[in-house]
Structure formats: structure tokens, C-alpha cells
PDB file of N, CA and C in Angstrom:
ATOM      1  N   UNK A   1      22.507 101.442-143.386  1.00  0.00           N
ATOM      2  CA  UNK A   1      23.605 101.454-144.317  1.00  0.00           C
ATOM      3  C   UNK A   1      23.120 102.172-145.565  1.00  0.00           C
ATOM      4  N   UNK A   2      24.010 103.618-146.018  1.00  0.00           N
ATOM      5  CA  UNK A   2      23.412 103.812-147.366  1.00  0.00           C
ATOM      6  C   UNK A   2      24.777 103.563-148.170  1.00  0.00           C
ATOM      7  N   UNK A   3      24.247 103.676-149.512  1.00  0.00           N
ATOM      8  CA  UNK A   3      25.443 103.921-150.527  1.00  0.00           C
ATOM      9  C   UNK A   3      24.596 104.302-151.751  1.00  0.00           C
ATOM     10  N   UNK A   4      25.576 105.017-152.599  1.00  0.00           N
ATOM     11  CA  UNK A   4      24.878 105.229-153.753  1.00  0.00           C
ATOM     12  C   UNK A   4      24.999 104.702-154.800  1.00  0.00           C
ATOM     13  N   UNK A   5      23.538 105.032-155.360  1.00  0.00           N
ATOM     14  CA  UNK A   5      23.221 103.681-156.529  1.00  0.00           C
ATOM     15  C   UNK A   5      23.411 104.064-158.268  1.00  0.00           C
ATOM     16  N   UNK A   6      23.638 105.328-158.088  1.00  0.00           N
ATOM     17  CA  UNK A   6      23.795 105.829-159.454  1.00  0.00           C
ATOM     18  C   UNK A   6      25.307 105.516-160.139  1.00  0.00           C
ATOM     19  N   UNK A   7      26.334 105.495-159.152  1.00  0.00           N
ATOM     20  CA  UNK A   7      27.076 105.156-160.044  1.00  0.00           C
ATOM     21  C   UNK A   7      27.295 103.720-160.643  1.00  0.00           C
ATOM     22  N   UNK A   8      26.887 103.224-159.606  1.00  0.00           N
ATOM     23  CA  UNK A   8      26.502 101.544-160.136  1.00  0.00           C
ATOM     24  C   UNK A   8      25.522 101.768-161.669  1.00  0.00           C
ATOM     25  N   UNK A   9      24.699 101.914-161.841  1.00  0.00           N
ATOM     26  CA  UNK A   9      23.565 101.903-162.816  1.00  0.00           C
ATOM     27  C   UNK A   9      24.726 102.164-164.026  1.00  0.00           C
ATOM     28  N   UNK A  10      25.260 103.623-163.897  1.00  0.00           N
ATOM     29  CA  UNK A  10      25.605 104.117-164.874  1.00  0.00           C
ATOM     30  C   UNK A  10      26.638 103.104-165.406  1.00  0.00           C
ATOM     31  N   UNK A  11      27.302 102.308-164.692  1.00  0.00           N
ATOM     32  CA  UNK A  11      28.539 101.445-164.920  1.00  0.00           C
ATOM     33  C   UNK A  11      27.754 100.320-166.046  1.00  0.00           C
ATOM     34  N   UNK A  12      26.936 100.235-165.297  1.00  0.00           N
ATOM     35  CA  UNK A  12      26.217  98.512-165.692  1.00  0.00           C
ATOM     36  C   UNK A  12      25.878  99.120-167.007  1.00  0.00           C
ATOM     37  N   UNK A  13      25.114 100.440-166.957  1.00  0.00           N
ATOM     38  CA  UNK A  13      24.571 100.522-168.373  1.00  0.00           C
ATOM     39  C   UNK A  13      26.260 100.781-169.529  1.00  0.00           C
ATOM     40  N   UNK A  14      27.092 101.524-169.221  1.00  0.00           N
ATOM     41  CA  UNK A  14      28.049 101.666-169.885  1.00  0.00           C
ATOM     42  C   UNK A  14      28.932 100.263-170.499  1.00  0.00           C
ATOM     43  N   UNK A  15      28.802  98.679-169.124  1.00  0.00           N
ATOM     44  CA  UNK A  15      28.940  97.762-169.874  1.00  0.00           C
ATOM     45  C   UNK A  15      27.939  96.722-170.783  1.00  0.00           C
ATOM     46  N   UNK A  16      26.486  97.456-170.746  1.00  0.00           N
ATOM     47  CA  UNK A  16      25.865  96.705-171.314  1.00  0.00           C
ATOM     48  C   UNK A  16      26.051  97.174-173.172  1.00  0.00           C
ATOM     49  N   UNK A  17      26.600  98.806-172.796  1.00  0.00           N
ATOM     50  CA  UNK A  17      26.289  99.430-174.306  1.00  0.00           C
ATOM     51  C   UNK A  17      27.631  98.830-174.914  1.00  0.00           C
ATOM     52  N   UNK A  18      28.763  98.628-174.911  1.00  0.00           N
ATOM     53  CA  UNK A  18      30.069  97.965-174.900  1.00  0.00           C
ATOM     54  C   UNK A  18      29.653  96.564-175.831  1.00  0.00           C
ATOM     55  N   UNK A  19      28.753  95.448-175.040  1.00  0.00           N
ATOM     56  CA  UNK A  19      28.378  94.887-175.597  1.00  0.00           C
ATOM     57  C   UNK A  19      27.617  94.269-176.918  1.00  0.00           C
ATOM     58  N   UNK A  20      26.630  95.674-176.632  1.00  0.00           N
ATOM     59  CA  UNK A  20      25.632  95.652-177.475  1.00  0.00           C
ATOM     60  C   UNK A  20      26.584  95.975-178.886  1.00  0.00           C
ATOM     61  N   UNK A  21      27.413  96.891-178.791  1.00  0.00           N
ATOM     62  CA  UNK A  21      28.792  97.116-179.752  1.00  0.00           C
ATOM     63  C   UNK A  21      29.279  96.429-180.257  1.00  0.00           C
ATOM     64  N   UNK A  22      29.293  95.087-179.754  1.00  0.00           N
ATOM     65  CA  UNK A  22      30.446  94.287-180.123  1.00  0.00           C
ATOM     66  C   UNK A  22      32.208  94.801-179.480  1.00  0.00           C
ATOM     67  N   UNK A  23      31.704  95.133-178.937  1.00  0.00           N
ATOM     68  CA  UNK A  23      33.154  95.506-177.671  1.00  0.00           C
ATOM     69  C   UNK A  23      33.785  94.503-176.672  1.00  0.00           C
ATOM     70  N   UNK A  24      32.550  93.827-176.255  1.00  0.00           N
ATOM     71  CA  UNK A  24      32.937  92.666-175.838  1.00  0.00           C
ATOM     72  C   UNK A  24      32.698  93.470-174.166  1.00  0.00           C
ATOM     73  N   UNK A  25      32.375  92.065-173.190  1.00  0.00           N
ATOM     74  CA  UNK A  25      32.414  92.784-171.626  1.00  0.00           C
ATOM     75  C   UNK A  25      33.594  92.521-171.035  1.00  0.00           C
ATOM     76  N   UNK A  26      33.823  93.699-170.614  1.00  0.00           N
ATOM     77  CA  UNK A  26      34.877  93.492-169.183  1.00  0.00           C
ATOM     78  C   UNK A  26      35.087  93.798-168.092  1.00  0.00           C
ATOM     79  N   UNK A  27      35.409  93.406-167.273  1.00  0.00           N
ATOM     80  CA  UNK A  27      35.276  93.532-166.187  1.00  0.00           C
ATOM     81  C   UNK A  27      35.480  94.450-165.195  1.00  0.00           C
ATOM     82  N   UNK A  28      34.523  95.598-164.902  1.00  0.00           N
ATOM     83  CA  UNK A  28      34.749  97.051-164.369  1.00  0.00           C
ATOM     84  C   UNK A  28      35.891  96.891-163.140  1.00  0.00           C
ATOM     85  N   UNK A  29      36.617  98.204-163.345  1.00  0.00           N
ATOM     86  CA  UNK A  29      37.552  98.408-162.428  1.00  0.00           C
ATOM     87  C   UNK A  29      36.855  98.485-160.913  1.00  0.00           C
ATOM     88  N   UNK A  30      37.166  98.004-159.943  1.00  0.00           N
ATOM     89  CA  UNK A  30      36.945  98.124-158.569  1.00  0.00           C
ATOM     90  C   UNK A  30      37.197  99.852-158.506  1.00  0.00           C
ATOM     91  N   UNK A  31      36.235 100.270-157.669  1.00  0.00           N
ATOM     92  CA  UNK A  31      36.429 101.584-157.412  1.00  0.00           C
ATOM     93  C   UNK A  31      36.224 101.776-155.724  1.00  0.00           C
ATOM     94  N   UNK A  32      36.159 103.446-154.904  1.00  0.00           N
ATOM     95  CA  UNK A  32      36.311 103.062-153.772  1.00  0.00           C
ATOM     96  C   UNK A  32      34.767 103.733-153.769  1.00  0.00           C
ATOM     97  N   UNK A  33      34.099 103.786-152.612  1.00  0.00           N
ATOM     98  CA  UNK A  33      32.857 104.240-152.225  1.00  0.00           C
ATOM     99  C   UNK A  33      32.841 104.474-151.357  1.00  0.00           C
ATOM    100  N   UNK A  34      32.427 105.731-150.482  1.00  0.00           N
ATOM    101  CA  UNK A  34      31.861 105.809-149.295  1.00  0.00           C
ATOM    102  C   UNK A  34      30.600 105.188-148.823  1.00  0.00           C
ATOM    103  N   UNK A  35      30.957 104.235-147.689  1.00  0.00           N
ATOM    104  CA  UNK A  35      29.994 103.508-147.126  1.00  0.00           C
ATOM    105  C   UNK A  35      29.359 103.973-145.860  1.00  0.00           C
ATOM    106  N   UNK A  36      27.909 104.546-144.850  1.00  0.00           N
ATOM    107  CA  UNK A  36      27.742 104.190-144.327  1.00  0.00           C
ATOM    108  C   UNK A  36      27.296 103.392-143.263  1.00  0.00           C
ATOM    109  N   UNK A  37      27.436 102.774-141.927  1.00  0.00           N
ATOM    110  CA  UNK A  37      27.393 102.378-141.269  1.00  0.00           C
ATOM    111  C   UNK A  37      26.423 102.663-140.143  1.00  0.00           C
ATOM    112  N   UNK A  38      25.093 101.684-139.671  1.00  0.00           N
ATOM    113  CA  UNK A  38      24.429 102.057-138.484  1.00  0.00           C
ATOM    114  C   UNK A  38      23.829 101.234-137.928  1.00  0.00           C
ATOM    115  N   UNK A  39      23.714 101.090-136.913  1.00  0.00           N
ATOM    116  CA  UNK A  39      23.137 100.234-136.042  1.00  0.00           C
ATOM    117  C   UNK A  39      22.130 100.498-134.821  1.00  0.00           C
ATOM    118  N   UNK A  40      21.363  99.466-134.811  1.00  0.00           N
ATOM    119  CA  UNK A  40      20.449  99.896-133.362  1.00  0.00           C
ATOM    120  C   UNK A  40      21.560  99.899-131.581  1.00  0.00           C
ATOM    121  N   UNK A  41      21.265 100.790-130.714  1.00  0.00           N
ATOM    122  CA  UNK A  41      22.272 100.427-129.711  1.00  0.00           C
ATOM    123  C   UNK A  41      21.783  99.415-128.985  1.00  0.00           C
ATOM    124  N   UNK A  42      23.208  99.311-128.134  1.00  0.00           N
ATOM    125  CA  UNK A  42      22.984  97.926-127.773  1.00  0.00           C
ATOM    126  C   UNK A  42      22.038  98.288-126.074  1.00  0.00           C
ATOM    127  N   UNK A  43      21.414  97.582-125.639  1.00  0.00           N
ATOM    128  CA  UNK A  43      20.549  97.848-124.064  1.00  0.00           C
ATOM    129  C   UNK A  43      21.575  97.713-123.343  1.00  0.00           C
ATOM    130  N   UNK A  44      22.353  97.112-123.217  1.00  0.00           N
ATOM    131  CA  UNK A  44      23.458  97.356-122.022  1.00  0.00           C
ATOM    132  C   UNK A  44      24.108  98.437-121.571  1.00  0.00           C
ATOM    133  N   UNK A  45      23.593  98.983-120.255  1.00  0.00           N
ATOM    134  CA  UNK A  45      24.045 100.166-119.812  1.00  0.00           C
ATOM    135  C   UNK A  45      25.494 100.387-119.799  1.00  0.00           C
ATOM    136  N   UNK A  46      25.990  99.587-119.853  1.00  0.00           N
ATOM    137  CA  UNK A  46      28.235  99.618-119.339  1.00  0.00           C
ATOM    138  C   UNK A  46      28.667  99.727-121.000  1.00  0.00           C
ATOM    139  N   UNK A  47      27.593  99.921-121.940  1.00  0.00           N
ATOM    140  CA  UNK A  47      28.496 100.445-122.914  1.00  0.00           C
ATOM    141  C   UNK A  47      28.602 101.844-123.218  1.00  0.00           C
ATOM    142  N   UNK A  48      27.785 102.301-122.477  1.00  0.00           N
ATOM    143  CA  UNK A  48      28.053 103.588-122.596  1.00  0.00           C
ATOM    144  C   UNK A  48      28.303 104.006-121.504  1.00  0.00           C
ATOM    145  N   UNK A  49      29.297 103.674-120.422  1.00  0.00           N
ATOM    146  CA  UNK A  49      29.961 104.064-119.947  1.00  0.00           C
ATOM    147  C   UNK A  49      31.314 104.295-119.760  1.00  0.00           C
ATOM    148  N   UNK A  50      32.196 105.052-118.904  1.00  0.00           N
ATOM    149  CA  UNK A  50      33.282 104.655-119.242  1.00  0.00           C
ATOM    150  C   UNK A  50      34.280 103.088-119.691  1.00  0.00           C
ATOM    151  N   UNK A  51      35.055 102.677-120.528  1.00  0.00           N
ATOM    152  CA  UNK A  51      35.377 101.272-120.530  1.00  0.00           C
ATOM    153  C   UNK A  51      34.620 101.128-121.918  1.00  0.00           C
ATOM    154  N   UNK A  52      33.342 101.630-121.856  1.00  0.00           N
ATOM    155  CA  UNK A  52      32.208 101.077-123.313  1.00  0.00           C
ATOM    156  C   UNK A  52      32.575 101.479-124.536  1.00  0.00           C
ATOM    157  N   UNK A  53      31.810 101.048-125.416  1.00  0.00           N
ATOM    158  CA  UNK A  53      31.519 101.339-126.661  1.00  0.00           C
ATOM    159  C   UNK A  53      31.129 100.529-127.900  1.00  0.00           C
ATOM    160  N   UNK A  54      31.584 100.821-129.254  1.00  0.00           N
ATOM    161  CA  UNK A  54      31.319  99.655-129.946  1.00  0.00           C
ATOM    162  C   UNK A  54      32.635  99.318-130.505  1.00  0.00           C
ATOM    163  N   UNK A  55      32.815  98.475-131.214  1.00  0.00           N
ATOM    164  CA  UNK A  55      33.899  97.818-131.945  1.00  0.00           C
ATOM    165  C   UNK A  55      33.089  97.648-133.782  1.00  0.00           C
ATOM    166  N   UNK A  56      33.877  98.544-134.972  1.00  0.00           N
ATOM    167  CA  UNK A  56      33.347  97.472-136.283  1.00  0.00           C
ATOM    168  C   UNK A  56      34.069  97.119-136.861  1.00  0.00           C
ATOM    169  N   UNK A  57      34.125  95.599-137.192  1.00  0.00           N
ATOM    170  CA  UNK A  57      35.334  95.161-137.880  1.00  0.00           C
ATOM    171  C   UNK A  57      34.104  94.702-139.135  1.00  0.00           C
ATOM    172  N   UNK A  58      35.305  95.115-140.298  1.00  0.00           N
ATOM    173  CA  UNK A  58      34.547  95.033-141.742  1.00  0.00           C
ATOM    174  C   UNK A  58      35.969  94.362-142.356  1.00  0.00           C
ATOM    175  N   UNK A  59      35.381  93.159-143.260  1.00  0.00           N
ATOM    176  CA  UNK A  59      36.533  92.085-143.863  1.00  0.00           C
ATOM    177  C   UNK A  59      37.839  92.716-144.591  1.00  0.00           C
ATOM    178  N   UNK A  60      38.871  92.326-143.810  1.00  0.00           N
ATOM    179  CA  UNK A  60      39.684  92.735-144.905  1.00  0.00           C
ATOM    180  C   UNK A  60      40.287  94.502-144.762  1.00  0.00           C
ATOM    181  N   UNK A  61      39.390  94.800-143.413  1.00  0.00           N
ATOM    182  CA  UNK A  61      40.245  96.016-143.271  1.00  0.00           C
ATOM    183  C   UNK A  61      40.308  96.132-141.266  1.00  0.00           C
ATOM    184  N   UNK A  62      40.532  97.737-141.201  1.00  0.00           N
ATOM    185  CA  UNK A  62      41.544  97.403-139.804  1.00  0.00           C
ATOM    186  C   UNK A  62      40.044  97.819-138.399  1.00  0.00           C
ATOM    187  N   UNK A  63      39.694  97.277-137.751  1.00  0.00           N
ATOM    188  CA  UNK A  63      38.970  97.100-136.666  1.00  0.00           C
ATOM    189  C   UNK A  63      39.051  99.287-136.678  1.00  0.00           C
ATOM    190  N   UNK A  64      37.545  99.014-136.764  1.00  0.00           N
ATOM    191  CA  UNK A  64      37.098 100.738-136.167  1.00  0.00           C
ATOM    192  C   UNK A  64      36.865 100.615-134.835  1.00  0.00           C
ATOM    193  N   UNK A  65      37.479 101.883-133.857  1.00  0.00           N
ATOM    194  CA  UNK A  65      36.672 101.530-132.349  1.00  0.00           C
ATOM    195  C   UNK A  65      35.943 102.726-131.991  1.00  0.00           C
ATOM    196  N   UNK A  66      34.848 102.677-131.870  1.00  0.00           N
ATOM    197  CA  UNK A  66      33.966 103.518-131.349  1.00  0.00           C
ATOM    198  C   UNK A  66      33.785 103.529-130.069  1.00  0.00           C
ATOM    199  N   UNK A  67      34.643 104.456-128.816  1.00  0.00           N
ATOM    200  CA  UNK A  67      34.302 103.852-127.416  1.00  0.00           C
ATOM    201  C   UNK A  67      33.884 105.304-127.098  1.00  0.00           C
ATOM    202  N   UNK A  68      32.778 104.774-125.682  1.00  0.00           N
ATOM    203  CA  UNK A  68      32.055 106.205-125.056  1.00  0.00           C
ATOM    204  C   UNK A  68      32.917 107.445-125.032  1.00  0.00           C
ATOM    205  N   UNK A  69      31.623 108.577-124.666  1.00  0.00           N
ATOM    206  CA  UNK A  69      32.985 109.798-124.686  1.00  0.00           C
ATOM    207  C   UNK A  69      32.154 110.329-124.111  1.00  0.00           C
ATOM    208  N   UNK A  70      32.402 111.054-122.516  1.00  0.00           N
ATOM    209  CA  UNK A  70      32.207 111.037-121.018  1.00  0.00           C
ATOM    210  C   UNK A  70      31.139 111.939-121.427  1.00  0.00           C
ATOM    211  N   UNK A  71      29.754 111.849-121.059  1.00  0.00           N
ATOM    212  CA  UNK A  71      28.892 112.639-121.673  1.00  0.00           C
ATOM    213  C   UNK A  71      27.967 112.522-122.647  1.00  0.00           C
ATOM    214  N   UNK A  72      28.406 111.413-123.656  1.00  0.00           N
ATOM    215  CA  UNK A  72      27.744 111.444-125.004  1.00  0.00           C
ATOM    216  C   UNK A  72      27.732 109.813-124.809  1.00  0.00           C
ATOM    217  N   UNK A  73      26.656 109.261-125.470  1.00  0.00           N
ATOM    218  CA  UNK A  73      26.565 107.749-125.584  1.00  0.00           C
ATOM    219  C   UNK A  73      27.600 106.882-127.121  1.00  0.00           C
ATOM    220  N   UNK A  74      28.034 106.170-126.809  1.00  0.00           N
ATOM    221  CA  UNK A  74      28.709 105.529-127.343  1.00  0.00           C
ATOM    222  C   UNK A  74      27.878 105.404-129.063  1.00  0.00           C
ATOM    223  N   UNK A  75      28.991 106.135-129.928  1.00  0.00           N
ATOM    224  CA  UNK A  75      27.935 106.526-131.659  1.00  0.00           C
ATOM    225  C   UNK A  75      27.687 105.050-132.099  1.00  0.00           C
ATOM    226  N   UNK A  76      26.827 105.106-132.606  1.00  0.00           N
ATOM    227  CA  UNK A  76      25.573 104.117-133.394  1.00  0.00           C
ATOM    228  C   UNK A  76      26.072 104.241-134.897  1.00  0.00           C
ATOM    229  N   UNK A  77      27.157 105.166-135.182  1.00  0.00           N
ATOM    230  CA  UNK A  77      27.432 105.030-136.662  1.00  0.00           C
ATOM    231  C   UNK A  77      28.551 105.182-136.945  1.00  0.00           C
ATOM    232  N   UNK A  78      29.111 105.110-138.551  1.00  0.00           N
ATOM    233  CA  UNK A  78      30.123 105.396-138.661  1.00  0.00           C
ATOM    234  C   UNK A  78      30.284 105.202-139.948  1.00  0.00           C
ATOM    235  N   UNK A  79      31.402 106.058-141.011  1.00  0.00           N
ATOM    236  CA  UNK A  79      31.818 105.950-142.659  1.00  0.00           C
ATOM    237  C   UNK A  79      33.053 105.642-142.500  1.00  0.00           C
ATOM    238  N   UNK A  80      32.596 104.654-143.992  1.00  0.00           N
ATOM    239  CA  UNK A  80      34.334 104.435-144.137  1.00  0.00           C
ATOM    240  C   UNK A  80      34.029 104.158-145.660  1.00  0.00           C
ATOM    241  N   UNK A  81      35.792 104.655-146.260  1.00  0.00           N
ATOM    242  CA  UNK A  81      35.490 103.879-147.387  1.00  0.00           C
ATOM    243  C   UNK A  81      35.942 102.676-148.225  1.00  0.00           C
ATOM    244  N   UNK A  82      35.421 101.907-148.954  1.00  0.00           N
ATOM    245  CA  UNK A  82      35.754 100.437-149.250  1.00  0.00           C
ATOM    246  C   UNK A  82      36.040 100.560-150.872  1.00  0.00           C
ATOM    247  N   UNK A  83      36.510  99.755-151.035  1.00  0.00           N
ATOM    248  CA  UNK A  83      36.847  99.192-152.710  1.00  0.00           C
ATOM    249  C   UNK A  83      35.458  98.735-153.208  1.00  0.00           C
ATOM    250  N   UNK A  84      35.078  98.400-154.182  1.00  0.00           N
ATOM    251  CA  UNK A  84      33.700  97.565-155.069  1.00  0.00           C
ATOM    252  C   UNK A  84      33.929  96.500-154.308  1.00  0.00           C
ATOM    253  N   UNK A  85      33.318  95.636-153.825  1.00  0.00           N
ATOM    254  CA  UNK A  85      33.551  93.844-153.522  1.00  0.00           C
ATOM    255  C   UNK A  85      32.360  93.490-152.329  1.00  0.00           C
ATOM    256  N   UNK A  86      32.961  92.491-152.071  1.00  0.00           N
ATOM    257  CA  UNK A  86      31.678  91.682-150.714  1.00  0.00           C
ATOM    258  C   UNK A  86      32.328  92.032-149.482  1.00  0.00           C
ATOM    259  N   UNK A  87      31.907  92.585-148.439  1.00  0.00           N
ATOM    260  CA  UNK A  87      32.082  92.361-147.276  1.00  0.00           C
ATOM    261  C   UNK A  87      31.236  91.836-146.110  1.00  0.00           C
ATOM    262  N   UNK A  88      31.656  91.660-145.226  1.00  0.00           N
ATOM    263  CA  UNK A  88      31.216  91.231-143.756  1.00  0.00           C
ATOM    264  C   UNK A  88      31.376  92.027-142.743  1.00  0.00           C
ATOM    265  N   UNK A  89      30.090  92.868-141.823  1.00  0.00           N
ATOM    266  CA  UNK A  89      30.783  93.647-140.989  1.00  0.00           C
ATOM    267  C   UNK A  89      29.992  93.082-139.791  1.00  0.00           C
ATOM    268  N   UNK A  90      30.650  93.203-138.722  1.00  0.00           N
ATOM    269  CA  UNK A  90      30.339  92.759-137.449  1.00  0.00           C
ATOM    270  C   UNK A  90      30.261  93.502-136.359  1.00  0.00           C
ATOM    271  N   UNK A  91      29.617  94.191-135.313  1.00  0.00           N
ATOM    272  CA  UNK A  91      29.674  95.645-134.253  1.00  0.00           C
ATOM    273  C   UNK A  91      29.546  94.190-133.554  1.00  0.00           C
ATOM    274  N   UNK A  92      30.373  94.976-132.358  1.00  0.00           N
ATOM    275  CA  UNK A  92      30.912  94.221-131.158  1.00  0.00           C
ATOM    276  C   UNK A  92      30.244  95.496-129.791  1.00  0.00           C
ATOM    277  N   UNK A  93      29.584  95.038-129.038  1.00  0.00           N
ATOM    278  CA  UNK A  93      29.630  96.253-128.242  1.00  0.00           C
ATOM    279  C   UNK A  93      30.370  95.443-127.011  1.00  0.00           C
ATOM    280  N   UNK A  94      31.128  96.349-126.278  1.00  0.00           N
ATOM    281  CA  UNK A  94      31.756  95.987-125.187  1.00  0.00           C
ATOM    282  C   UNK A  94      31.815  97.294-123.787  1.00  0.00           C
ATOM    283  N   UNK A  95      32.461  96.510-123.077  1.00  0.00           N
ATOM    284  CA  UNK A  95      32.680  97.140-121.709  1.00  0.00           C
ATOM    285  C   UNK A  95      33.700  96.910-120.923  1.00  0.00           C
ATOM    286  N   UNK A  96      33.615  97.970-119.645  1.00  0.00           N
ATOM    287  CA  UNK A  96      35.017  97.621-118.728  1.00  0.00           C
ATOM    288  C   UNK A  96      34.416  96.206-118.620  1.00  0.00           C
ATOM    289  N   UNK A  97      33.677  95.791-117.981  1.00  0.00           N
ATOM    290  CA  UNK A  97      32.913  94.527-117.475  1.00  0.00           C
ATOM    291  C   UNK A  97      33.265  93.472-118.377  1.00  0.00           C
ATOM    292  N   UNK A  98      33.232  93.690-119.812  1.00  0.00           N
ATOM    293  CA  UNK A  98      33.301  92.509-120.806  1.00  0.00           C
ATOM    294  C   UNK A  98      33.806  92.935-121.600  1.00  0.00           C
ATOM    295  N   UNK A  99      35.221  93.550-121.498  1.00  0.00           N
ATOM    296  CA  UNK A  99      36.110  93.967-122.528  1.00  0.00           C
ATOM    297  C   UNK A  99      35.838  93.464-123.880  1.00  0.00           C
ATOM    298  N   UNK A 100      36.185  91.896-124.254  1.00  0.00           N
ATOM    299  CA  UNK A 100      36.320  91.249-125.142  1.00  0.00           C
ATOM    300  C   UNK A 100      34.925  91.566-125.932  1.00  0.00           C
ATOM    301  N   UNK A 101      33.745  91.817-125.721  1.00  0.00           N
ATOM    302  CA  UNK A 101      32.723  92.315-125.832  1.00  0.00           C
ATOM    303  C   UNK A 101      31.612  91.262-126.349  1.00  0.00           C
ATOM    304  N   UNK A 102      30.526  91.867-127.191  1.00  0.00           N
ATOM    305  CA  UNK A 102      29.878  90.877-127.566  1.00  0.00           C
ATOM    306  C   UNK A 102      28.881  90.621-128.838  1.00  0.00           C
ATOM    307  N   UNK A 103      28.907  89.980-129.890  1.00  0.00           N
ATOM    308  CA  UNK A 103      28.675  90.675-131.008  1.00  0.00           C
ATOM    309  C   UNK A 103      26.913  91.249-131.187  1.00  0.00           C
ATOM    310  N   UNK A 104      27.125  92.431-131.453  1.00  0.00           N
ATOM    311  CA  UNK A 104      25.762  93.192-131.345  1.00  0.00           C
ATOM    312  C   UNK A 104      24.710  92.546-132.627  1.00  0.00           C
ATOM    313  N   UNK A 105      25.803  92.829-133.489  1.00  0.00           N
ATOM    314  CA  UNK A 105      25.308  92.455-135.085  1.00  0.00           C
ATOM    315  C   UNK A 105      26.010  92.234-136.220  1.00  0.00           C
ATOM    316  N   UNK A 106      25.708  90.987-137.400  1.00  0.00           N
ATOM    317  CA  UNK A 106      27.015  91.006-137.829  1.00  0.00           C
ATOM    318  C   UNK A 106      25.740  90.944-139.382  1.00  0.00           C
ATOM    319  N   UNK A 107      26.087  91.392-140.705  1.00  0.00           N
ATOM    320  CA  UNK A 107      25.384  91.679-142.055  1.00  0.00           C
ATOM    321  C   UNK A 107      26.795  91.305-142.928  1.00  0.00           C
ATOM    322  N   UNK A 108      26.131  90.890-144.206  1.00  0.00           N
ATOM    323  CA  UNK A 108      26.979  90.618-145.455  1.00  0.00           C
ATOM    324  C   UNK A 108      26.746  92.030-146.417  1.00  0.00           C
ATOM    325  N   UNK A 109      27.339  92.275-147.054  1.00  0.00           N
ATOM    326  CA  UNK A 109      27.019  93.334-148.072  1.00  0.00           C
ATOM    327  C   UNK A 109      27.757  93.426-148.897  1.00  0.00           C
ATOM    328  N   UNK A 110      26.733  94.201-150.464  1.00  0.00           N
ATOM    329  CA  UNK A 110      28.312  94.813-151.487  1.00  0.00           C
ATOM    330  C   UNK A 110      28.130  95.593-151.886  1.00  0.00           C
ATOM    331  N   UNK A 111      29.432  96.207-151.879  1.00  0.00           N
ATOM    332  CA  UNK A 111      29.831  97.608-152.371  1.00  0.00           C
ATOM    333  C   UNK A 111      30.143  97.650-153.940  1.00  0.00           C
ATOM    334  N   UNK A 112      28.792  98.234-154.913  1.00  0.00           N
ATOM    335  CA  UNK A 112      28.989  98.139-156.121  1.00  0.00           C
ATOM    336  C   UNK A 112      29.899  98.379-157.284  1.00  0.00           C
ATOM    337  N   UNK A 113      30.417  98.248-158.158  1.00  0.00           N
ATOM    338  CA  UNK A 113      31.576  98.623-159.315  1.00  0.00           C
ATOM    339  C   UNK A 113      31.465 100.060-159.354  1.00  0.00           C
TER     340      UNK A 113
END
């Protein structure tokens, strides 16, 4: 997972100088960020086959599906972008065999102001 850290810094320092002012703190606007996404694959051969792939559902937004593509192994990554806040993301890898699939890996994270 990367994201970048500079605009965070610059925020924090812009509300620390506010303060130091007598400006008083408030509370930075949520902004959006490009996030990405990666994971180790999963050992199960039927996900990268036809039927396979991964599934990432991240809180609060709409299920990504990453399924095989005849030739190429089912991608290990993926961007998206999020608002500032906490999320939860979870990769599901699945198959024809186990549609419903099975969770590969699930991390907390946040996406800075």
C-alpha cells in the first residue's frame, strides 16, 4: 500500500502555524487521495483460472472485482481513490469451485487530511 506523505505534513504543519497564531485549530477538510492497493497471491491454483480472481471490498465503498483474464494471472493490485478517514479493506480470493470465496487478507488503514 503506498500513499503520499507530503501532503499530510504540509497540512499538519499549516494547522500547527494557525495555532501558534492564535487562529485557533480546525479541523482540515477531508480531501480525496489516491490509494494503492497490494497483496501477496493467493496459492490456490482455481484462482487464477477461469471462474477466479480476487474480490476488494474497502469500507464504505462499492466491492472492486478483480477476476482472471485467460492468460494472465488474476492482478495482485489495484488504485482507487478515497476521502481522508479510516478504512478497512478485505481481498477475498475466489473461484468457480468457491465462488463465495475466501478472505485472503483483511488490514485497517488511514488515508491522511
Amino acid at each position: 500500500m503506498k500513499r503520499s506523505a507530503c501532503c499530510s505534513i504540509l497540512i499538519v504543519f499549516s494547522a500547527l502555524m494557525l495555532s501558534a497564531c492564535g487562529g485557533g485549530v480546525s479541523t482540515p477538510t477531508p480531501t480525496s487521495h489516491s490509494v494503492d492497493l497490494s497483496w501477496t497471491a493467493n496459492r490456490e491454483v482455481e484462482v487464477n483460472k477461469a471462474g477466479g480472481g480476487y474480490r476488494v471490498a474497502i469500507s464504505g465503498q462499492p466491492v472492486i472485482d478483480l477476476p482472471y483474464v485467460s492468460g494472465v494471472a488474476a492482478p495482485t493490485s489495484t488504485s482507487t481513490t478515497l476521502m481522508s478517514g479510516g478504512y478497512t479493506v478485505t481481498v477475498t480470493a475466489y473461484s468457480a469451485l468457491n465462488p463465495t470465496g475466501t478472505v485472503s487478507a483483511a488490514y485497517g488503514f488511514s488515508v491522511p487530511y
